[in-house]
PDB file of N, CA and C in Angstrom:
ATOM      1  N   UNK A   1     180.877  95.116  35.892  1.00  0.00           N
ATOM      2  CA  UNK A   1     180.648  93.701  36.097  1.00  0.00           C
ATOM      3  C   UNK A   1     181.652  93.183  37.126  1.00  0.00           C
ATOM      4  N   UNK A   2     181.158  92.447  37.983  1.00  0.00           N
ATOM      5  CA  UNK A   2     181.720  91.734  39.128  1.00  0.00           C
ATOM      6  C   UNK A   2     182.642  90.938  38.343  1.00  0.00           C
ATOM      7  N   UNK A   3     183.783  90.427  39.295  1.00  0.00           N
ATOM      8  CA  UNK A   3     185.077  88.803  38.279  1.00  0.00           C
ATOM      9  C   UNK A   3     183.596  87.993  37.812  1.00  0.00           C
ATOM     10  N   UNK A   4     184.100  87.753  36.931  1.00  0.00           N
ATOM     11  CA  UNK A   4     183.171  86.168  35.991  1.00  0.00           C
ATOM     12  C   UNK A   4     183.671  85.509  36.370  1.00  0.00           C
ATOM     13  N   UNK A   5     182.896  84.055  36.610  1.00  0.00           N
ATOM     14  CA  UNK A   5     182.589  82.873  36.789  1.00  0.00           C
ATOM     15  C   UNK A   5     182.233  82.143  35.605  1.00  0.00           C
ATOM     16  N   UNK A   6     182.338  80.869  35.946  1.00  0.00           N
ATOM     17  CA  UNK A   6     182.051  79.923  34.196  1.00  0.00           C
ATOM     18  C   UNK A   6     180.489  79.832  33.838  1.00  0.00           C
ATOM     19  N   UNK A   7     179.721  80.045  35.584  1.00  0.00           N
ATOM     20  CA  UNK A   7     178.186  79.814  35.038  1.00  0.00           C
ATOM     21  C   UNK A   7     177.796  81.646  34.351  1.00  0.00           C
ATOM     22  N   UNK A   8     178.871  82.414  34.417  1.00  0.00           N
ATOM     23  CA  UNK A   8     178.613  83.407  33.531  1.00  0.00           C
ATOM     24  C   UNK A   8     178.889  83.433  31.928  1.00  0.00           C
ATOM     25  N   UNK A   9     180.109  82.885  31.785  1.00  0.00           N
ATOM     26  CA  UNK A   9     180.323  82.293  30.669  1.00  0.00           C
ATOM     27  C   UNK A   9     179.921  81.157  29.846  1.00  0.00           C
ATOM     28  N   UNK A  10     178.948  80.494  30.523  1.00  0.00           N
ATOM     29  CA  UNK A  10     178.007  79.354  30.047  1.00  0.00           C
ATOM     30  C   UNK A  10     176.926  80.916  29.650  1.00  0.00           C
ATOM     31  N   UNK A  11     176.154  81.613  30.263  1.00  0.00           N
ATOM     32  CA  UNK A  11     175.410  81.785  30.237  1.00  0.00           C
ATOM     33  C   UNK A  11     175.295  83.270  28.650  1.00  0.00           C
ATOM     34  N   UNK A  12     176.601  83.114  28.076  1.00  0.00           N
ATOM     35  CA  UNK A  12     177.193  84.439  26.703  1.00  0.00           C
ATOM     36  C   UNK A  12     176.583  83.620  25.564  1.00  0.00           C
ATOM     37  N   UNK A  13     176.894  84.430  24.845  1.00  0.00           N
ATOM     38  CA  UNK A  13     176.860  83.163  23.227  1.00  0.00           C
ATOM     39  C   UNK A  13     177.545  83.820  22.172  1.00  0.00           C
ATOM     40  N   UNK A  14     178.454  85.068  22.676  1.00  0.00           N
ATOM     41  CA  UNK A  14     180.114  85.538  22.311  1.00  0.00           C
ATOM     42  C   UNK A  14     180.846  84.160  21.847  1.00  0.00           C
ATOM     43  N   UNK A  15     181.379  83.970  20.977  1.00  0.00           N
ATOM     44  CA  UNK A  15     182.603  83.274  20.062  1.00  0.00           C
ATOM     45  C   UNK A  15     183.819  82.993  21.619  1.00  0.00           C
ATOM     46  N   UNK A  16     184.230  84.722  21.767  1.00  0.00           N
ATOM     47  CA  UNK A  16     185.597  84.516  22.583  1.00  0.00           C
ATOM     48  C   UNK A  16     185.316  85.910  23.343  1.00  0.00           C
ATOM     49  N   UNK A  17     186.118  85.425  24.418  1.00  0.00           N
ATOM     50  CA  UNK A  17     186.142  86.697  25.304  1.00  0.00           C
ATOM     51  C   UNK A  17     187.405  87.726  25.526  1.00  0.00           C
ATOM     52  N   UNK A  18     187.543  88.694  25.915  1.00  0.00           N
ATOM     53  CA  UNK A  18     188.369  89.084  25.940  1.00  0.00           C
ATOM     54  C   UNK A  18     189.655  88.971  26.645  1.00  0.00           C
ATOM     55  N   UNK A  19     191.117  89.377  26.785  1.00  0.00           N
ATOM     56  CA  UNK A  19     192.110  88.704  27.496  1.00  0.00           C
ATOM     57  C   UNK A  19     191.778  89.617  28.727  1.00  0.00           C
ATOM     58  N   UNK A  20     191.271  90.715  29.187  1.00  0.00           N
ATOM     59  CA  UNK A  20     191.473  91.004  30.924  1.00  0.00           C
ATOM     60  C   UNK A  20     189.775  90.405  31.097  1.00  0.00           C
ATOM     61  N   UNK A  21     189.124  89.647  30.663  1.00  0.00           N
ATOM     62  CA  UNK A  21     188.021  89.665  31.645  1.00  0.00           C
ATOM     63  C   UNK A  21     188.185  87.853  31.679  1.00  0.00           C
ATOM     64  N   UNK A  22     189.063  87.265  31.191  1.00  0.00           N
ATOM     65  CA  UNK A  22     189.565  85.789  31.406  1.00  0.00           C
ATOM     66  C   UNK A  22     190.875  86.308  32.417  1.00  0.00           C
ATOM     67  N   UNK A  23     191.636  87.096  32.343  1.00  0.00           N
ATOM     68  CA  UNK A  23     192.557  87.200  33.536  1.00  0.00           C
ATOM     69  C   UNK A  23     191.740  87.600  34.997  1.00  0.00           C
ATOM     70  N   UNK A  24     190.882  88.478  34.907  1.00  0.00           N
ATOM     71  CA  UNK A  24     190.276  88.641  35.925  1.00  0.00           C
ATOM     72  C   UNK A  24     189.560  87.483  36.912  1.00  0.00           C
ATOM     73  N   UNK A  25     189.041  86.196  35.559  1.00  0.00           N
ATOM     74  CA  UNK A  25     188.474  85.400  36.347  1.00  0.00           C
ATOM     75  C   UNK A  25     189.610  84.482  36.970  1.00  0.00           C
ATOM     76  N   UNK A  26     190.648  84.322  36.321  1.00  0.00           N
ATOM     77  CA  UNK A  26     191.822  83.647  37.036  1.00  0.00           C
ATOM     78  C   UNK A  26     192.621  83.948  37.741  1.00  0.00           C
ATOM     79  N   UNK A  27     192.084  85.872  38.534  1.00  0.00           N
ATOM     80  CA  UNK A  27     192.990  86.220  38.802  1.00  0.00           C
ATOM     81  C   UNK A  27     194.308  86.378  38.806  1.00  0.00           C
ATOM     82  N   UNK A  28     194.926  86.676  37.223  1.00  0.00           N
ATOM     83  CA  UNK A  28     196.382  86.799  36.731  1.00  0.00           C
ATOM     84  C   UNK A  28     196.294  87.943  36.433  1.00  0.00           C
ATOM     85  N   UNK A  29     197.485  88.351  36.362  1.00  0.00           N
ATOM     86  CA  UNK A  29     197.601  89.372  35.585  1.00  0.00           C
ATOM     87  C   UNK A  29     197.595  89.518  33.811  1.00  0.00           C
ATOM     88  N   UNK A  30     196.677  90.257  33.011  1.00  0.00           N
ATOM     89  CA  UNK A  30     196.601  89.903  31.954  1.00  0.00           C
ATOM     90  C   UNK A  30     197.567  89.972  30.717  1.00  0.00           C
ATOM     91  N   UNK A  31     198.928  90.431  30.862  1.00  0.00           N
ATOM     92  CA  UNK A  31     200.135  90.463  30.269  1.00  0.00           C
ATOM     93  C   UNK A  31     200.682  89.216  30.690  1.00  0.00           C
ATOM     94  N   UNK A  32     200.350  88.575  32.048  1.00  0.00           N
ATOM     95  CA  UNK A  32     201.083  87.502  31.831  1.00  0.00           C
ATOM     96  C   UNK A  32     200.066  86.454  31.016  1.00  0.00           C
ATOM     97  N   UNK A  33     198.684  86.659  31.412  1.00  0.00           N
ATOM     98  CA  UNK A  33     198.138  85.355  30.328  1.00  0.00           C
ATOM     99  C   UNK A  33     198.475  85.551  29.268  1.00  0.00           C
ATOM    100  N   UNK A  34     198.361  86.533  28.507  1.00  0.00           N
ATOM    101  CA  UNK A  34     198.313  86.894  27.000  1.00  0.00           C
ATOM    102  C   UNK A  34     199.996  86.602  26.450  1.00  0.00           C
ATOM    103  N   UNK A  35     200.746  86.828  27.469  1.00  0.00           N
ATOM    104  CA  UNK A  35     202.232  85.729  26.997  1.00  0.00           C
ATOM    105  C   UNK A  35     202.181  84.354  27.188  1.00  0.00           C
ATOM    106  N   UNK A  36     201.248  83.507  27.710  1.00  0.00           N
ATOM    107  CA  UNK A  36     201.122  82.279  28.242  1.00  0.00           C
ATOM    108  C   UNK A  36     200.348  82.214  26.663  1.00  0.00           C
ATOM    109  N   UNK A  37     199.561  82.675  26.298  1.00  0.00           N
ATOM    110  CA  UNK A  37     198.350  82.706  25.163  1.00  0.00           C
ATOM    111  C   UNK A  37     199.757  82.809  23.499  1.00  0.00           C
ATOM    112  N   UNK A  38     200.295  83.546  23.849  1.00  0.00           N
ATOM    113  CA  UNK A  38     201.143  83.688  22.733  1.00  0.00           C
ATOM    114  C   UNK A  38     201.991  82.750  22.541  1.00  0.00           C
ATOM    115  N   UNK A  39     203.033  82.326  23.309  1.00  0.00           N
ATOM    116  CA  UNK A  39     203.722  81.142  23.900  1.00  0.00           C
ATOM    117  C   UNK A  39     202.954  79.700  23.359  1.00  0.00           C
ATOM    118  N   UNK A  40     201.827  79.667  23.405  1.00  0.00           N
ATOM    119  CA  UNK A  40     200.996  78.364  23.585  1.00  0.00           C
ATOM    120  C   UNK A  40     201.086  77.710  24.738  1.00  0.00           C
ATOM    121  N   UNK A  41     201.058  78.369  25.909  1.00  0.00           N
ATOM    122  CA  UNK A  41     201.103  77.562  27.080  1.00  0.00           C
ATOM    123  C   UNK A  41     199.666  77.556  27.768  1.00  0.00           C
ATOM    124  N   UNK A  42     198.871  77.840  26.928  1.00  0.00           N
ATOM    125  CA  UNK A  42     197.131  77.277  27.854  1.00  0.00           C
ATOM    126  C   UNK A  42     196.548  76.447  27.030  1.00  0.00           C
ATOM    127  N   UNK A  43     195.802  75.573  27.771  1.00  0.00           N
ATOM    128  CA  UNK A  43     195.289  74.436  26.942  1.00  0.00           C
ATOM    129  C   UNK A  43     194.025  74.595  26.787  1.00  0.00           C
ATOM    130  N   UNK A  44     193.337  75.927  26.420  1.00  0.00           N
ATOM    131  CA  UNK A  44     192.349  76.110  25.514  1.00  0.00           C
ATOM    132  C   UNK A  44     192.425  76.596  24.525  1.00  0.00           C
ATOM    133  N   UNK A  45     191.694  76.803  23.610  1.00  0.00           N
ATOM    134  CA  UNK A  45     192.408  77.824  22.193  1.00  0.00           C
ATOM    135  C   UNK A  45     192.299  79.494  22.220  1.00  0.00           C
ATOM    136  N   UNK A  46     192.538  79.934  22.000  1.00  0.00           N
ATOM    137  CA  UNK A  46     192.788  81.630  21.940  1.00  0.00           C
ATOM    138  C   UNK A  46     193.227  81.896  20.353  1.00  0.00           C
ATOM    139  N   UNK A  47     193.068  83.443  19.976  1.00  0.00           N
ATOM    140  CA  UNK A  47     192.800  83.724  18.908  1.00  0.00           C
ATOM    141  C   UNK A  47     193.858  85.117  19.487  1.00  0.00           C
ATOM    142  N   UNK A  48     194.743  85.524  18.369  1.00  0.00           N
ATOM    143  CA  UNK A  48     195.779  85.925  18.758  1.00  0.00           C
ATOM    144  C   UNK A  48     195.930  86.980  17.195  1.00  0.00           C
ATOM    145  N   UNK A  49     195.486  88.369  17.567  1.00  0.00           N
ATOM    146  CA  UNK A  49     195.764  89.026  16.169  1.00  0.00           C
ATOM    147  C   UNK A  49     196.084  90.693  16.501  1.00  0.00           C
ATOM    148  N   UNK A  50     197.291  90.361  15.903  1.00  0.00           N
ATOM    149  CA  UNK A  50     198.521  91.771  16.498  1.00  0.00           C
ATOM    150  C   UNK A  50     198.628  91.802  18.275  1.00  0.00           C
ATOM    151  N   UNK A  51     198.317  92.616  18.101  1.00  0.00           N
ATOM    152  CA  UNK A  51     198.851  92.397  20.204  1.00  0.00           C
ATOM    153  C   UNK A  51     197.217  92.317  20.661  1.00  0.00           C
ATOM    154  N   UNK A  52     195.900  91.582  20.640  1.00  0.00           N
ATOM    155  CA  UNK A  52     195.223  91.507  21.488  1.00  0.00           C
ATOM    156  C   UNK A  52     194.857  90.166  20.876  1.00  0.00           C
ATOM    157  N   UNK A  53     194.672  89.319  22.487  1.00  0.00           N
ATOM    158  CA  UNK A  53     194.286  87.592  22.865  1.00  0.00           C
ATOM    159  C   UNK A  53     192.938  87.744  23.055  1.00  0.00           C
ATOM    160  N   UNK A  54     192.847  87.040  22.051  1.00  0.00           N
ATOM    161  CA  UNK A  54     190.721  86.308  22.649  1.00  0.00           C
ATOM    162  C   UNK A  54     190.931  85.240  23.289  1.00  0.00           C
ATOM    163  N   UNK A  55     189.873  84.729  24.015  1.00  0.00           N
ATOM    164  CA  UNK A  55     190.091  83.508  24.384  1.00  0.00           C
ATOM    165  C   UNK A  55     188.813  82.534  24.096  1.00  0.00           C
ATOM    166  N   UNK A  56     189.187  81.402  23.011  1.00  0.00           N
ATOM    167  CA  UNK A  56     187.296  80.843  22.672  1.00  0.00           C
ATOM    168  C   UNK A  56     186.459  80.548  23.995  1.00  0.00           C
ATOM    169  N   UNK A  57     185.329  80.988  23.912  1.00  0.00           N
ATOM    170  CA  UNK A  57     184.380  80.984  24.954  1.00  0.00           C
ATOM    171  C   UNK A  57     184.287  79.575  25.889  1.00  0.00           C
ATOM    172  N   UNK A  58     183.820  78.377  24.077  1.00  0.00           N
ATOM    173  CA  UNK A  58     183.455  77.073  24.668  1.00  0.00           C
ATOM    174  C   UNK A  58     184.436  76.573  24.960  1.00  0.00           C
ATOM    175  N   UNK A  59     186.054  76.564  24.623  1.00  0.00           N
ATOM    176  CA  UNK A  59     187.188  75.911  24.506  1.00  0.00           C
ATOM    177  C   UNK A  59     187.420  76.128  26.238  1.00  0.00           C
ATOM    178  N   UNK A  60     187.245  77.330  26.673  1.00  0.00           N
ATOM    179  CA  UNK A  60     187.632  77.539  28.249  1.00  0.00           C
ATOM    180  C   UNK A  60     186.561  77.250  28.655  1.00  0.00           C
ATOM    181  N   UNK A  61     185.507  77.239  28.718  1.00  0.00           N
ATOM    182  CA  UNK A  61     184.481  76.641  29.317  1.00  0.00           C
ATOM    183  C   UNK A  61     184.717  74.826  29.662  1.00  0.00           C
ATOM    184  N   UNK A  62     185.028  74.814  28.863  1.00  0.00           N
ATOM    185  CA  UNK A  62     185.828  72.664  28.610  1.00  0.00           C
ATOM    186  C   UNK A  62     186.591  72.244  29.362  1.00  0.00           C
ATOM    187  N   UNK A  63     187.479  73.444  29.291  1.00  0.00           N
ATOM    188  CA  UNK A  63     188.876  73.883  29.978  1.00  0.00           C
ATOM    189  C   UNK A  63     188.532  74.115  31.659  1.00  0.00           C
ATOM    190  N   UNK A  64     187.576  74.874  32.191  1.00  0.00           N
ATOM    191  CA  UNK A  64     187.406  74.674  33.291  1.00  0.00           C
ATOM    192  C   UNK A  64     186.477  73.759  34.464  1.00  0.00           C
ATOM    193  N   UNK A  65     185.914  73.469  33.320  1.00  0.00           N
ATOM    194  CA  UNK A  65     184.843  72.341  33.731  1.00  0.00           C
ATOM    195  C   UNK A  65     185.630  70.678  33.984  1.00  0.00           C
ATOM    196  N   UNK A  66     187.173  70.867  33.528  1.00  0.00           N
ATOM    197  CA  UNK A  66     187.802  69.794  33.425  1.00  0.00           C
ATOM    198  C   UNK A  66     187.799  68.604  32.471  1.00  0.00           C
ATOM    199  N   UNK A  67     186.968  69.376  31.164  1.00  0.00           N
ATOM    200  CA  UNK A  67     186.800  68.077  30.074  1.00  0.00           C
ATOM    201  C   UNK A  67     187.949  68.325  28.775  1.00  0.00           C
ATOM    202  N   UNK A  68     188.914  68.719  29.103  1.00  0.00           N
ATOM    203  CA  UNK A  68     190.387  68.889  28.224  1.00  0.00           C
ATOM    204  C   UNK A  68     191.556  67.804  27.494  1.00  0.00           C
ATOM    205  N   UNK A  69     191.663  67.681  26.599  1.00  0.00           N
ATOM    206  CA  UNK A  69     192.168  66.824  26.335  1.00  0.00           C
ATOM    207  C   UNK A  69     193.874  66.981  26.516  1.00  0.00           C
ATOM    208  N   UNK A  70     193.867  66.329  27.987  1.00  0.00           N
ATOM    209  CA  UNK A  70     195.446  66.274  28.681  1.00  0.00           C
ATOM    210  C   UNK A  70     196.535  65.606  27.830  1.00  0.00           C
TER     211      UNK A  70
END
């Protein structure tokens, strides 16, 4: 699969995605999101159990569409 985009992630009906295919679309590296994810430094929700980050599907979808509560 090519980097995802959000009209790819609109288009799942997965809960949460995984932490390298949300780093991929943000182009980060995914050790650093998944410390940003652990930390609480992203403002969507993520799901965090032993060492691997989900990230909720619709919460980043919200999140990039710009409807977040700042």
């Amino acid at each position: 699969m090519d980097r995802m985009d959000v009209e790819d992630l609109k288009k799942m009906t997965c809960a949460v995605v995984p932490n390298t295919w949300v780093a991929g679309m943000l182009r980060m590296d995914p050790g650093r999101l998944a410390e940003y994810a652990r930390t609480g430094k992203l403002a969507w929700n993520t799901i965090i159990s032993g060492n691997r980050v989900k990230h909720v599907r619709v919460s980043l979808i919200r999140f990039l569409e710009g409807e977040f509560d700042g």
